[in-house]
Protein backbone atom coordinates (compact mmCIF):
# COMPACT_ATOMS: atom_id res chain seq x y z
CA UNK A 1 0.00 0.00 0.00
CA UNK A 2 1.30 3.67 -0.63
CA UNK A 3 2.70 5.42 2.80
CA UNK A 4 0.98 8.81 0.38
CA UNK A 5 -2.79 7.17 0.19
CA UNK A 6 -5.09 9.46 1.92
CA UNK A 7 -8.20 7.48 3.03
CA UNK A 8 -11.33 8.80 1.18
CA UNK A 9 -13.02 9.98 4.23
CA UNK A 10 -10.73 12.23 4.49
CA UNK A 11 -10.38 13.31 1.01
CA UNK A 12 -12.20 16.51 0.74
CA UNK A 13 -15.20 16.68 -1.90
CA UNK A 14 -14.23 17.53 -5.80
CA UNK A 15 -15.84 20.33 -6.92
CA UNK A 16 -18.69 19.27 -9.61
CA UNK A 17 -19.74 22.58 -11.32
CA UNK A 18 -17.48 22.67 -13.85
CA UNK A 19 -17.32 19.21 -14.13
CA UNK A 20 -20.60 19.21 -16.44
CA UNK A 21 -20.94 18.33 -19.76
CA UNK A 22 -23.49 19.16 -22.53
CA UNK A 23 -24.64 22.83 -23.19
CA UNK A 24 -25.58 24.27 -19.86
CA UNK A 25 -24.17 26.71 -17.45
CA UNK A 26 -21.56 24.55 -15.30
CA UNK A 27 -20.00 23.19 -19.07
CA UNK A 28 -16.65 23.37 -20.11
CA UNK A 29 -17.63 23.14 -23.73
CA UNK A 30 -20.24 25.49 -23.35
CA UNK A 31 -17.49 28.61 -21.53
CA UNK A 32 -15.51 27.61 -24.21
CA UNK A 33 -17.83 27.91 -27.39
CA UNK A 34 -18.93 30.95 -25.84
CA UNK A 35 -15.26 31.97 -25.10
CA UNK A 36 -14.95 32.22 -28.67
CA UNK A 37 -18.16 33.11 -30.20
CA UNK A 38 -17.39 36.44 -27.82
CA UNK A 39 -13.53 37.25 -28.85
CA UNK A 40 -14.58 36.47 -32.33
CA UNK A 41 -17.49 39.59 -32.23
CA UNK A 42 -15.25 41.54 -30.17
CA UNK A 43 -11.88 41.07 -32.68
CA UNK A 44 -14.39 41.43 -36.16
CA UNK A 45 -14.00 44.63 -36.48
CA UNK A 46 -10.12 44.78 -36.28
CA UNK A 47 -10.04 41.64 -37.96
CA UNK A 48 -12.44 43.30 -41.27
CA UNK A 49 -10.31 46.71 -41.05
CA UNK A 50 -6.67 44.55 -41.57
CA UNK A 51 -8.29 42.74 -44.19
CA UNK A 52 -9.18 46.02 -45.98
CA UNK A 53 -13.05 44.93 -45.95
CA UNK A 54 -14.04 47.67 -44.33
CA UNK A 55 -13.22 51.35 -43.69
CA UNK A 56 -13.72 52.30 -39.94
CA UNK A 57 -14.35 56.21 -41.19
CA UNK A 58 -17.79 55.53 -43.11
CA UNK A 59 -18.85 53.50 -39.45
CA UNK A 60 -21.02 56.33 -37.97
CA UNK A 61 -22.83 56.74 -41.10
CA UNK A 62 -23.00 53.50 -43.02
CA UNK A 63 -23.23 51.04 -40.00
CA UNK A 64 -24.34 52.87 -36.81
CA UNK A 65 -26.94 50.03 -36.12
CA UNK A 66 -24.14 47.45 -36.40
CA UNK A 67 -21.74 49.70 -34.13
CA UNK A 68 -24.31 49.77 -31.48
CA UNK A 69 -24.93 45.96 -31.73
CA UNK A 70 -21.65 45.48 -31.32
CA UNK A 71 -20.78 47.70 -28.55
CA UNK A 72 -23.77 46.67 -26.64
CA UNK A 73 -22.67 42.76 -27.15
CA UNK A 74 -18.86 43.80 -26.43
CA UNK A 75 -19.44 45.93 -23.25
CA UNK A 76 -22.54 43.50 -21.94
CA UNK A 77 -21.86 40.37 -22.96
CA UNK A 78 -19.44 38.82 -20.00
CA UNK A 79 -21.42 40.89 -17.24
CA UNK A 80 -24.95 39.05 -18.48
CA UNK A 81 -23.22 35.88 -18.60
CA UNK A 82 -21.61 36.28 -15.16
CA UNK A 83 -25.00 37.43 -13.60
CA UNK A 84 -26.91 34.46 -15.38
CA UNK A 85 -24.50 31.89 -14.39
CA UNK A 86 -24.31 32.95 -10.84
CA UNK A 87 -28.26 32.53 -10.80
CA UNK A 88 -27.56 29.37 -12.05
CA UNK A 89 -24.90 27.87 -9.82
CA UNK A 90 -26.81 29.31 -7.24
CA UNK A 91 -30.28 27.43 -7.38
CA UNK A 92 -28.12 24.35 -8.23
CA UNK A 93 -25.73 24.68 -5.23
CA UNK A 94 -28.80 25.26 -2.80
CA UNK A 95 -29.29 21.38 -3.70
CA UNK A 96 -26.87 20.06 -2.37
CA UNK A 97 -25.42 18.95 0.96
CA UNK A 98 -23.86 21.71 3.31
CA UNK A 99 -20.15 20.06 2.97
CA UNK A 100 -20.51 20.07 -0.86
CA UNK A 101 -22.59 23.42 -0.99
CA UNK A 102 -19.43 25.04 0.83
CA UNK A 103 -16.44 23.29 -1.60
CA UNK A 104 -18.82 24.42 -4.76
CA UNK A 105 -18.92 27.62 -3.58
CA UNK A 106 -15.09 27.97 -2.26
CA UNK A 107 -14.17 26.79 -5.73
CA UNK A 108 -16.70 29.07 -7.80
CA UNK A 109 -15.59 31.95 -5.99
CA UNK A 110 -11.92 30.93 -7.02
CA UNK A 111 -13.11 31.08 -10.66
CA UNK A 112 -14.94 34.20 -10.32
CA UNK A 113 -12.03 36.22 -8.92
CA UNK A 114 -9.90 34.93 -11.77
CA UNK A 115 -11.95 35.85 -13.92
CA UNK A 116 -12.57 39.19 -12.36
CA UNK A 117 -8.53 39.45 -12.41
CA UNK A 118 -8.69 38.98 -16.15
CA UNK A 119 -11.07 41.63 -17.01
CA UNK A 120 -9.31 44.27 -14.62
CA UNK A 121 -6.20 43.62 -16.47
CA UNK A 122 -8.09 43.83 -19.88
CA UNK A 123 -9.72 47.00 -19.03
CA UNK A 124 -5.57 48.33 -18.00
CA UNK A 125 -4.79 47.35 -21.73
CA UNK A 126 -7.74 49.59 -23.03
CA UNK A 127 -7.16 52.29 -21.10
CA UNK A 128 -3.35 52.33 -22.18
CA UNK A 129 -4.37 51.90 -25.46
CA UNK A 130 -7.05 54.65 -25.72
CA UNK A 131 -3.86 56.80 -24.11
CA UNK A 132 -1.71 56.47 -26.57
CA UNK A 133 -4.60 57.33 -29.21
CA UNK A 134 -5.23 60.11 -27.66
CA UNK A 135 -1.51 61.19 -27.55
CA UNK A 136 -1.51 60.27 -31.29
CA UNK A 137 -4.39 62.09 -32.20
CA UNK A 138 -2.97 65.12 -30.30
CA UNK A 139 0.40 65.26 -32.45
């Protein structure tokens, strides 16, 4: 027997929200699909402009219904999914046993704040960026 075996009563619970599958909140296939269904609709305008499909400058008038789509899908979409999954997760966890209810939480919390972590830092990158437009601009 291994000297390193911990006996599974003491083994604290796994965590089982992200453990999931199928398309539901909880899914790893589902954060990812709509990991990249979101960075795609964020990056399609960059992505159209270094193609040379489109001309930012003609935007406002052209396209202003498809600018506000966009922005309202870019600056709404993780908040709304972050609000709807913690709904979620929270009528599920309310299901279970106190010992599991306070490991699902523990480790949800651990994947919120690194989340949250990566959004602060994503935000830093804009607002550098949009500083050194404006200091462009200004030349």
């Amino acid at each position: 027997m291994n000297d390193d075996a911990t006996p599974e009563s003491l083994l604290e619970p796994t965590p089982q929200w992200y453990r999931w599958t199928g398309w539901r909140f909880g899914s790893m296939y589902l954060h990812v699909t709509a990991s990249i269904v979101y960075v795609a609709i964020c990056l399609a305008p960059l992505l159209f402009v270094l193609i040379g499909g489109l001309q930012i400058s003609s935007w406002p008038k052209d396209r202003l219904w498809l600018i506000l789509l966009w922005a309202c899908v870019a600056a709404l979409g993780y908040p709304t999914w972050a609000w709807v999954e913690t709904m979620v997760f929270e009528r599920w966890v309310r299901t279970l046993a106190e010992s599991q209810r306070k490991v699902e939480r523990a480790h949800y919390h651990l994947q919120v704040e690194m989340a949250k972590n990566f959004w602060q830092a994503v935000m830093e990158i804009y607002k550098v960026a949009g500083l050194i437009g404006i200091g462009i601009a200004l030349k």
